[in-house]
C-alpha atoms as a PDB file:
ATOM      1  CA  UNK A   1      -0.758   0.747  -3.303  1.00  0.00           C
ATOM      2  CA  UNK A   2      -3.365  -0.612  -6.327  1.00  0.00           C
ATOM      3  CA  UNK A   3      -5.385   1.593  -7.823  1.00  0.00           C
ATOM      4  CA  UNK A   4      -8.650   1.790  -7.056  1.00  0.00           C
ATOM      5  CA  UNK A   5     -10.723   0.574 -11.008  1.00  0.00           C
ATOM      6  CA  UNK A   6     -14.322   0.929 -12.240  1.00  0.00           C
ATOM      7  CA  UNK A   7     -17.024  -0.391 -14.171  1.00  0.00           C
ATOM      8  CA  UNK A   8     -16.631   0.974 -17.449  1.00  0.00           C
ATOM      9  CA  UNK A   9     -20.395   0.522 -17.923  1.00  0.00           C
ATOM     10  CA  UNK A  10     -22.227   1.744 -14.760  1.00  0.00           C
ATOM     11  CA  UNK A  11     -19.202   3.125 -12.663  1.00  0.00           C
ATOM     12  CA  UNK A  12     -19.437   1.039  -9.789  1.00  0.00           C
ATOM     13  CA  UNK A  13     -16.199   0.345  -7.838  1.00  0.00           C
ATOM     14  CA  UNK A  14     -14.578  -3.358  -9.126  1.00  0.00           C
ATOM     15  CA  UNK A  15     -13.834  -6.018  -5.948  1.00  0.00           C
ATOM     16  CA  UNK A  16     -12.301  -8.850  -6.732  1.00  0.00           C
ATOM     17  CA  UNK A  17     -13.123  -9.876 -10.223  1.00  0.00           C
ATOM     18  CA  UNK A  18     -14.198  -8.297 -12.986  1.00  0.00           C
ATOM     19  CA  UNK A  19     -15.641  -9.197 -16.629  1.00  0.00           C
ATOM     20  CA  UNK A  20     -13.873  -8.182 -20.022  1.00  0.00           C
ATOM     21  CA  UNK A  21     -17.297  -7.577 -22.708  1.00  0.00           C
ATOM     22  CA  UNK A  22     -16.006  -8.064 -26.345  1.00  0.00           C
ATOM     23  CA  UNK A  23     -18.030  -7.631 -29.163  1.00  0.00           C
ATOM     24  CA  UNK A  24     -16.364  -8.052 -32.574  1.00  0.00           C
ATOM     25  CA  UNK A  25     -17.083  -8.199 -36.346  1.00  0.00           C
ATOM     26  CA  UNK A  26     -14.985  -8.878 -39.510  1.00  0.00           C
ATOM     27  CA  UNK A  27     -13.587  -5.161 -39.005  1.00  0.00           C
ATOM     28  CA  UNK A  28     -12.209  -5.166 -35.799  1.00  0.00           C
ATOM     29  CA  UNK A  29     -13.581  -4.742 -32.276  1.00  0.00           C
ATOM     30  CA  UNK A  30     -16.898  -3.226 -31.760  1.00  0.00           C
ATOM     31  CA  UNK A  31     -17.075  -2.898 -28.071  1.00  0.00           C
ATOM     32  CA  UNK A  32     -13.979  -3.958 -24.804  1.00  0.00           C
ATOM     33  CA  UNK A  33     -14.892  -2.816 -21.552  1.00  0.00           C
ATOM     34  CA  UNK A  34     -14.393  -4.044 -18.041  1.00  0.00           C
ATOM     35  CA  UNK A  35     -17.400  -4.556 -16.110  1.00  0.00           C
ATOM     36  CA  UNK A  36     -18.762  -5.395 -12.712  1.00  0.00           C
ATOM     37  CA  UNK A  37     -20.895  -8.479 -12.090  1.00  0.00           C
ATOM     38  CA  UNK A  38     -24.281  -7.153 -12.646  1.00  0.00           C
ATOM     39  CA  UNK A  39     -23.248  -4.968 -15.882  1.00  0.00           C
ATOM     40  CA  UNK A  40     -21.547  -8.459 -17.043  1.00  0.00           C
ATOM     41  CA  UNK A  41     -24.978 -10.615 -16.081  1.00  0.00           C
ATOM     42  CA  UNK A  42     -26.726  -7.753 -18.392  1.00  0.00           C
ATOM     43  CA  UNK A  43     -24.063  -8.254 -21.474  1.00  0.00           C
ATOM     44  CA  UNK A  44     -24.596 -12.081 -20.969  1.00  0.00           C
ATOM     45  CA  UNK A  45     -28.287 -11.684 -21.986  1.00  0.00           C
ATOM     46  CA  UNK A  46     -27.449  -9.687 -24.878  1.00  0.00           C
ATOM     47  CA  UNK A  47     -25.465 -11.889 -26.020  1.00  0.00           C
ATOM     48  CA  UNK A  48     -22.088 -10.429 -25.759  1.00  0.00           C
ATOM     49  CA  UNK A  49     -18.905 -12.605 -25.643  1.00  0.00           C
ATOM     50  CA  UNK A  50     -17.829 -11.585 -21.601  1.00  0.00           C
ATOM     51  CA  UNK A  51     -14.352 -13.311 -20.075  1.00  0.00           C
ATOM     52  CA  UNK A  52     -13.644 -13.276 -16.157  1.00  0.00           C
ATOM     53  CA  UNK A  53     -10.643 -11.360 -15.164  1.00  0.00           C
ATOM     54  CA  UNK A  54      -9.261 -10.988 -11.650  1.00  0.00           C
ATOM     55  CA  UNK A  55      -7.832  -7.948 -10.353  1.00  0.00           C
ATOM     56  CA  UNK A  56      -4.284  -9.138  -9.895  1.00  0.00           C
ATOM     57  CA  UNK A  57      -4.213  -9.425 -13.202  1.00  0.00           C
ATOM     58  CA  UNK A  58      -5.134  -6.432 -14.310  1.00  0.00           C
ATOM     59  CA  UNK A  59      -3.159  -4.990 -11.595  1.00  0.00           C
ATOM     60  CA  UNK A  60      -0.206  -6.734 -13.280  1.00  0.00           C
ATOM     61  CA  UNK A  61      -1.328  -5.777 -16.585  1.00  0.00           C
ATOM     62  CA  UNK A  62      -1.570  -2.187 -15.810  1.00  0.00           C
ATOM     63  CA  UNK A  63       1.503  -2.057 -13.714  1.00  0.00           C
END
């Protein structure tokens, strides 16, 4: 049975797909979270670097 996974940002239960947020600098990473929809639309207009992810593959990832 998967495991039920949440927004990092807001909490909200993840469907489907969900949105890696990066933020980086010459140092390393800043910021890697796994967001919902709305909480990626949000890092979008910030100006965050965001990358779809499906829940398979996380799923997979996790295993």
């Amino acid at each position: 049975m998967a495991r039920e996974l949440f927004c990092d940002h807001c909490e909200r239960t993840l469907t489907s797909t969900a949105y890696r947020v990066i933020s980086e600098d010459p140092g390393g990473v800043l910021l890697n979270m796994l967001v919902c929809h709305p909480c990626n639309q949000k890092a979008r207009e910030l100006g965050l670097e965001t990358r779809e992810i499906t829940l398979d593959e996380l799923q997979l990832k996790r295993g």
